[in-house]
C-alpha atoms as a PDB file:
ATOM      1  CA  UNK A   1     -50.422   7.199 -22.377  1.00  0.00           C
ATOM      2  CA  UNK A   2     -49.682   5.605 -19.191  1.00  0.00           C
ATOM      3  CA  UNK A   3     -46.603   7.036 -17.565  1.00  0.00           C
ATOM      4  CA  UNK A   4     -44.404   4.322 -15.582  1.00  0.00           C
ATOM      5  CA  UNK A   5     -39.985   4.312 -15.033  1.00  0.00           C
ATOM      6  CA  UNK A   6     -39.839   2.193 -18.116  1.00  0.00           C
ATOM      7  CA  UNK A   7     -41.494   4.345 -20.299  1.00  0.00           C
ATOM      8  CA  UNK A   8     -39.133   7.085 -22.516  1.00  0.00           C
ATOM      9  CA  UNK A   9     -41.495   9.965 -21.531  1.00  0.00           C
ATOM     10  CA  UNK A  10     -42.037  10.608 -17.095  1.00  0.00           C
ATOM     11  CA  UNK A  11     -43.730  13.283 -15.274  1.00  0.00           C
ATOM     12  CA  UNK A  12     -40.488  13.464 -12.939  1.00  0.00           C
ATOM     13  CA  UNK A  13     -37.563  15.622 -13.684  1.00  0.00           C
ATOM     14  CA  UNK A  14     -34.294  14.383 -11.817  1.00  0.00           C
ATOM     15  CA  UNK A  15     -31.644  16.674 -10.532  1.00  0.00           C
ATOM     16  CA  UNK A  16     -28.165  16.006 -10.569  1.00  0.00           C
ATOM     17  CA  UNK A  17     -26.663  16.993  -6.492  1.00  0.00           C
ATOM     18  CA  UNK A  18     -23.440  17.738  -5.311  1.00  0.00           C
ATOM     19  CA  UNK A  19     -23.374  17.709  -1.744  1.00  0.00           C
ATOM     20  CA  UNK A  20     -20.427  16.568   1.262  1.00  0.00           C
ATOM     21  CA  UNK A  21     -20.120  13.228   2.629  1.00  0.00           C
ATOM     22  CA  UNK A  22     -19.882  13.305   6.705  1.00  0.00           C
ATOM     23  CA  UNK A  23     -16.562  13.735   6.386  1.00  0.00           C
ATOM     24  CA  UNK A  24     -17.183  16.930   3.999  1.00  0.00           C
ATOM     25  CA  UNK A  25     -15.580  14.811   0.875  1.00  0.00           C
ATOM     26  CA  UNK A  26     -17.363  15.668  -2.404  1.00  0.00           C
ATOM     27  CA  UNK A  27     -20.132  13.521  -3.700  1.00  0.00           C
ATOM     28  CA  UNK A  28     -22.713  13.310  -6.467  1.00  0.00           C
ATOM     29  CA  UNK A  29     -26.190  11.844  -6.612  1.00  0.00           C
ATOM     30  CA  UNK A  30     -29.078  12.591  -8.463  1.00  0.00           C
ATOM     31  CA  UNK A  31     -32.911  13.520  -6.693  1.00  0.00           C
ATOM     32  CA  UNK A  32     -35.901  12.341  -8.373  1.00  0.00           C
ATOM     33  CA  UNK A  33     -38.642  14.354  -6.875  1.00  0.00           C
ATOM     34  CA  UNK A  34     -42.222  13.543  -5.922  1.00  0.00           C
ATOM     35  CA  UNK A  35     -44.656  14.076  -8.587  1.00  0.00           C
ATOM     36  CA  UNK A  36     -46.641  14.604  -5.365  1.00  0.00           C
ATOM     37  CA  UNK A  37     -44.226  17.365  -3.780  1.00  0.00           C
ATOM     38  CA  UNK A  38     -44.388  19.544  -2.010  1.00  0.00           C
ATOM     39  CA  UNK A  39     -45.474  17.632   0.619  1.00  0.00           C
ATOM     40  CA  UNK A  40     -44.369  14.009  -0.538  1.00  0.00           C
ATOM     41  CA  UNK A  41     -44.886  12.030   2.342  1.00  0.00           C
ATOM     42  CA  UNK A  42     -42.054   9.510   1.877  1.00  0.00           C
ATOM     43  CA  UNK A  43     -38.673  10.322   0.719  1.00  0.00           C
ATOM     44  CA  UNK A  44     -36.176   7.077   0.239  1.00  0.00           C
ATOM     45  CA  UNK A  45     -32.146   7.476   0.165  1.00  0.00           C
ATOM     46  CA  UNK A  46     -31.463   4.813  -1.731  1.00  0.00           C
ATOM     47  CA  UNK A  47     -28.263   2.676  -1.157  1.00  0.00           C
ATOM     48  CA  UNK A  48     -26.000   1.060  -3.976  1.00  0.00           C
ATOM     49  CA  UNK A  49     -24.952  -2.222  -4.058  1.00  0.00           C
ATOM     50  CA  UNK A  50     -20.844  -1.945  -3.143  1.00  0.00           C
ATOM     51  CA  UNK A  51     -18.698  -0.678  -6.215  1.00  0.00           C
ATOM     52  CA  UNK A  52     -22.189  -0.667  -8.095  1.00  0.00           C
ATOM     53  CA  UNK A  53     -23.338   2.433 -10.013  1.00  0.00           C
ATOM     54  CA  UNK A  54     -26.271   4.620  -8.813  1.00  0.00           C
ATOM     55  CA  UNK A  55     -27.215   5.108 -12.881  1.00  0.00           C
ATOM     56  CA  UNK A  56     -28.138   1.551 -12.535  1.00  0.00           C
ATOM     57  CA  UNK A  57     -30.966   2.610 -10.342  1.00  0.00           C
ATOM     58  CA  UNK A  58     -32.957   5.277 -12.098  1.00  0.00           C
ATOM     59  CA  UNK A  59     -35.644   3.444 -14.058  1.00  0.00           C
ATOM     60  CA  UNK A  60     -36.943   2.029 -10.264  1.00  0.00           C
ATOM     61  CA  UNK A  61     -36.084   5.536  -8.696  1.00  0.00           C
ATOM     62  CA  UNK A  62     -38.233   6.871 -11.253  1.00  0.00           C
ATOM     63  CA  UNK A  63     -40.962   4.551 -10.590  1.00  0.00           C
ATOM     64  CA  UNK A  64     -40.717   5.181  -6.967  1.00  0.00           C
ATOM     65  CA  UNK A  65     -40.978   8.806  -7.879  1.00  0.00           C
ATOM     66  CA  UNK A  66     -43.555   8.729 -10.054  1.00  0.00           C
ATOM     67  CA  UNK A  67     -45.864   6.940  -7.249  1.00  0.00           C
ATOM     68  CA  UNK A  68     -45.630  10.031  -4.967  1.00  0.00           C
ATOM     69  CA  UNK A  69     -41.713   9.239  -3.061  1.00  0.00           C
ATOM     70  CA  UNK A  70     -39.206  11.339  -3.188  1.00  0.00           C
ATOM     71  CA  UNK A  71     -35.620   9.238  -4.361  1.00  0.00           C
ATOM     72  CA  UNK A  72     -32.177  10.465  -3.850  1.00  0.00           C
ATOM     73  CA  UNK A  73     -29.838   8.120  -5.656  1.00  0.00           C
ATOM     74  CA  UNK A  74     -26.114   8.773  -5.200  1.00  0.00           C
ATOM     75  CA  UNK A  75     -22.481   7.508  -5.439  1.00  0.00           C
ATOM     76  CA  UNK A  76     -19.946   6.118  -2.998  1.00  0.00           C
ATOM     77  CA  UNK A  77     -16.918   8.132  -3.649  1.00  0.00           C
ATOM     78  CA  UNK A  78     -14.679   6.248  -5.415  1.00  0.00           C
ATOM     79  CA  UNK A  79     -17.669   5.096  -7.829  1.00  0.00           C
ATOM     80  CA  UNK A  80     -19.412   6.251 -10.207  1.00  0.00           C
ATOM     81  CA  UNK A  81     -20.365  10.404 -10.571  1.00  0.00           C
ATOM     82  CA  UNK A  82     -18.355  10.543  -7.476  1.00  0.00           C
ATOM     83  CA  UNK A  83     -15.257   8.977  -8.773  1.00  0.00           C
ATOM     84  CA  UNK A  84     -11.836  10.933  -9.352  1.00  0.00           C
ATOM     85  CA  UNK A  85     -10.554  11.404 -12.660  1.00  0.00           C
ATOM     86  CA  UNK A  86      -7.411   8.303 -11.226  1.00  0.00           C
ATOM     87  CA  UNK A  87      -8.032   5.912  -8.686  1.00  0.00           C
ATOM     88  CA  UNK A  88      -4.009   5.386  -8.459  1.00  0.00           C
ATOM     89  CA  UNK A  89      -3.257   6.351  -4.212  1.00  0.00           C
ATOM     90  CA  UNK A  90      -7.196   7.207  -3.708  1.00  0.00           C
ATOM     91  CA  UNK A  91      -8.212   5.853  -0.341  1.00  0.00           C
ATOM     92  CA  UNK A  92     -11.890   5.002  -0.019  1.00  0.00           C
ATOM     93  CA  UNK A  93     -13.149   2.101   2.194  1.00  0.00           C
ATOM     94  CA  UNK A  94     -16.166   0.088   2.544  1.00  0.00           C
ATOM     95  CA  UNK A  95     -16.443   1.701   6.122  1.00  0.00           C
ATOM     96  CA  UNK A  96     -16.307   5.051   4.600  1.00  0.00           C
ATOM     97  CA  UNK A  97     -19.233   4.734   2.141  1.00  0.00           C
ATOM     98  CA  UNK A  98     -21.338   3.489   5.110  1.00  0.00           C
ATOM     99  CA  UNK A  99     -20.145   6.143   7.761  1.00  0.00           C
ATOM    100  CA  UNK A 100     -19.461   9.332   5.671  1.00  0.00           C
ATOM    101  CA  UNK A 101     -21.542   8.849   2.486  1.00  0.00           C
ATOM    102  CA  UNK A 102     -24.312   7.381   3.530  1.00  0.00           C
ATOM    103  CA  UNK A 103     -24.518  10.083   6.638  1.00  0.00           C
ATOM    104  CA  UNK A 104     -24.054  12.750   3.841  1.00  0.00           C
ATOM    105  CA  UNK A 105     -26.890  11.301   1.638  1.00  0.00           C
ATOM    106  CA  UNK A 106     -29.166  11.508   4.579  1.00  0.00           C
ATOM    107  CA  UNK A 107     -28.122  14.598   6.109  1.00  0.00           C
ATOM    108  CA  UNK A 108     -28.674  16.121   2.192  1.00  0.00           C
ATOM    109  CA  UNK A 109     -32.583  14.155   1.669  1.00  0.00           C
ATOM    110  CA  UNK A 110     -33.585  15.421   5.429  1.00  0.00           C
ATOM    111  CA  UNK A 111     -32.484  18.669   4.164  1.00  0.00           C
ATOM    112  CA  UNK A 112     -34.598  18.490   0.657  1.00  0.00           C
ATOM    113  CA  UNK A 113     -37.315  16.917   2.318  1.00  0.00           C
ATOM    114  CA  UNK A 114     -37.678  18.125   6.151  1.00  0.00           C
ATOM    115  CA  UNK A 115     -41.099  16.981   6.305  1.00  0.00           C
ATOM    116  CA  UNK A 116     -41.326  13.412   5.059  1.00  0.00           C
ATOM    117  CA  UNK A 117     -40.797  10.057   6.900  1.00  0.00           C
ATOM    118  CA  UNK A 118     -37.331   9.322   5.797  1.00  0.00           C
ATOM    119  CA  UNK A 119     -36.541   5.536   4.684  1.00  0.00           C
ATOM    120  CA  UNK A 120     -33.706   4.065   3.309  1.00  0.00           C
ATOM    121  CA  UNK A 121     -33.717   1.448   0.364  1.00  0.00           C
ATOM    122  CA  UNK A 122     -30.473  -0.734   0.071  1.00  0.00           C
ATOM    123  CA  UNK A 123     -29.262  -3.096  -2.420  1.00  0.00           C
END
């Protein structure tokens, strides 16, 4: 059987991450190791469209995976995983995501994957 993301069955075994935005606020991806690692040469944070899901992403962060690059997928706060149980007086700006959670995405693949050339995948 050939093994691709849109397949039920994949060699890769995503983990679900909490881990603090710049700004230390509380945020929740999910990392879809290298069927390479250790020693994947790539590893890709992987930006969300704005007020999009990062669930909406796993069948090409599996894919990605599954051809040897690490993927950490996660949510702005405010969306998603990383959304409060009310959004009634929660702050969260556009400027946040891209200051705070993206640096706190980064700062948690660079951690997971010291070694590998870091790139970034937006939608």
């Amino acid at each position: 059987m050939v093994m691709n993301a849109t397949s039920l069955e994949s060699p890769v075994a995503p983990v679900a991450i909490s881990f603090p935005a710049g700004d230390g606020f509380a945020l929740h991806g999910t990392y879809f190791p290298s069927v390479t690692l250790p020693g994947a040469r790539f590893a890709a944070v992987f930006n969300a469209g704005g007020g999009v899901a990062a669930r909406r992403y796993r069948r090409f962060a599996l894919y990605l995976a599954e051809r040897g690059i690490a993927v950490f997928t996660y949510d702005y706060r405010g969306i998603g995983a990383s959304r409060p149980a009310s959004l009634r007086d929660f702050d969260a700006s556009i400027e946040d995501w891209s200051e705070f959670d993206c640096a706190g995405a980064i700062a948690w693949m660079r951690s997971a994957c010291p070694d590998a050339e870091l790139l970034g995948i937006g939608h």
